[in-house]
Protein backbone atom coordinates (compact mmCIF):
# COMPACT_ATOMS: atom_id res chain seq x y z
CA UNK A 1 13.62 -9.13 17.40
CA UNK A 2 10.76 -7.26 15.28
CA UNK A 3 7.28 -8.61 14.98
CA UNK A 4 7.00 -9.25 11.45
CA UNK A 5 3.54 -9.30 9.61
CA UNK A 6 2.74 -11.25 6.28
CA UNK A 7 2.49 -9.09 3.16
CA UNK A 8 -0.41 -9.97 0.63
CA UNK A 9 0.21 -7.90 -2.66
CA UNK A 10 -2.74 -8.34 -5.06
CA UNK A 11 -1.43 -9.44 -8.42
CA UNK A 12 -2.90 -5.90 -10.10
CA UNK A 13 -0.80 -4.12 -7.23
CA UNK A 14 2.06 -6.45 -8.58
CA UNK A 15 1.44 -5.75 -11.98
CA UNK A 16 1.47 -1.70 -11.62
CA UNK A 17 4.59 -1.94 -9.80
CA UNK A 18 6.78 -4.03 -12.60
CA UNK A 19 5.40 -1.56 -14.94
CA UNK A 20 7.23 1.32 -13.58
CA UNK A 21 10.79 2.18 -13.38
CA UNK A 22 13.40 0.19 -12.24
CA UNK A 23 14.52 2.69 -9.30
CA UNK A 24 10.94 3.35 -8.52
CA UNK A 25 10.24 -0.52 -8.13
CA UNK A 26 12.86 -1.22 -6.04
CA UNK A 27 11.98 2.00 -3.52
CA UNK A 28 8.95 0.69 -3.67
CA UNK A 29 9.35 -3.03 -3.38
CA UNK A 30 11.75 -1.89 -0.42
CA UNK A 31 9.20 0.27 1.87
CA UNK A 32 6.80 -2.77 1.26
CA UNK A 33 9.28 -4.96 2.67
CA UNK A 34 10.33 -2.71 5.48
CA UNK A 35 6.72 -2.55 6.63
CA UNK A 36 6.89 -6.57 7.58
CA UNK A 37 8.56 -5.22 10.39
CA UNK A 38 7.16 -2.91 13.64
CA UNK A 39 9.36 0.50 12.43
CA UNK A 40 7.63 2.49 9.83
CA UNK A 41 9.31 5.17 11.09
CA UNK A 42 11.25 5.69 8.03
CA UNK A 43 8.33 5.46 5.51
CA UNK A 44 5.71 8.14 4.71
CA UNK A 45 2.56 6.18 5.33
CA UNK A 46 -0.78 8.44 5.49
CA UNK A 47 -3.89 7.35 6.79
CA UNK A 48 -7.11 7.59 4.02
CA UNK A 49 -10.59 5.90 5.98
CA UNK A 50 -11.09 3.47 8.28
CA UNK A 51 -8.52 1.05 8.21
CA UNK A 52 -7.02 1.93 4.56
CA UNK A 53 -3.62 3.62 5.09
CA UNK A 54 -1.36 5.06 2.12
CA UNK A 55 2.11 4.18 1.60
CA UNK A 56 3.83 7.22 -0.47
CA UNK A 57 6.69 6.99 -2.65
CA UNK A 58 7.40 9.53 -4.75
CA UNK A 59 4.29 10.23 -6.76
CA UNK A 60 2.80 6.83 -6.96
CA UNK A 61 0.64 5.53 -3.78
CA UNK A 62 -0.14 2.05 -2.77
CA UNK A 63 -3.17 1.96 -0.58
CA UNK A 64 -3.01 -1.23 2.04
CA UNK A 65 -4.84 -2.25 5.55
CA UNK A 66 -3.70 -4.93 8.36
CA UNK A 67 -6.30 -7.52 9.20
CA UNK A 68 -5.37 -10.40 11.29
CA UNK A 69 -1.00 -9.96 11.30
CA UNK A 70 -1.33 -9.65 7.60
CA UNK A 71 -0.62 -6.33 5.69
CA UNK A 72 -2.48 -6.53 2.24
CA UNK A 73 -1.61 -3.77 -0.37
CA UNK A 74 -4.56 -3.47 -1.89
CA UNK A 75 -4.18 -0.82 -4.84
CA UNK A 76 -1.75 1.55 -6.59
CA UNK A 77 -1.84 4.42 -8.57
CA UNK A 78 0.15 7.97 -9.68
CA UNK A 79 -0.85 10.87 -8.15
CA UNK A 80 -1.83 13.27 -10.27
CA UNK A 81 -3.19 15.78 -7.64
CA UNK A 82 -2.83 17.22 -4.07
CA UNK A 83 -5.67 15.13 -2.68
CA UNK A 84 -6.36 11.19 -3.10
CA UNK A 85 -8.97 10.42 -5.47
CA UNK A 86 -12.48 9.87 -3.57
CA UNK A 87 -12.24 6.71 -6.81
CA UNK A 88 -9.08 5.83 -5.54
CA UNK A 89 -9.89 5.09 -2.07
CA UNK A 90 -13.59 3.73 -2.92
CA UNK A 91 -12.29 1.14 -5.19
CA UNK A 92 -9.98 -0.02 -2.21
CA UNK A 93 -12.61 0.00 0.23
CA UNK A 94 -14.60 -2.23 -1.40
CA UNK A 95 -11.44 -4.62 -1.86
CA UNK A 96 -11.17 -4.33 2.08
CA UNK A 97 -15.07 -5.37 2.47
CA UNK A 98 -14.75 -8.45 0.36
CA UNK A 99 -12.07 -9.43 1.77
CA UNK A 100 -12.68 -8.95 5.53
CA UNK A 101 -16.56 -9.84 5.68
């Protein structure tokens, strides 16, 4: 049987995700799901700094890091170019420090 971690989805996070399309949600509500479990083999997942790691679907990005069995998605956003925005990933790093220190 897979290990499966608790998923923490901050209510912005939430919030970004109902706003989009219905098949985007669900992809999107599905890879979170599927990452309770051991195999992300079948999602793109990208790691950003430190901990912070980058699940990809489509053109939208939901930035997330494990601490303790617990998988919190942290922040999400459209892509708008070929690299993350340094804002992007500063914004979730200091979610990750107030929320691990």
């Amino acid at each position: 049987m897979e290990n499966l971690h608790r998923v923490a989805v901050l209510d912005l996070v939430n919030d970004f995700i109902n706003g989009l399309p219905r098949a985007v949600r669900a992809k999107i509500f599905g890879s979170i799901e599927k990452m309770k479990g051991e195999d992300w083999s079948s999602l793109y997942i990208k790691t950003l700094k430190g901990p912070l790691r980058e699940l990809i679907v489509k053109q939208y990005r939901m930035i997330f890091f494990m601490s303790e069995n617990v998988l919190y998605v942290v922040h999400a956003f459209q892509k708008k170019t070929a690299k993350t925005p340094s804002q992007e990933i500063e914004w979730a790093e200091r979610i990750y420090k107030l929320m691990v220190n």
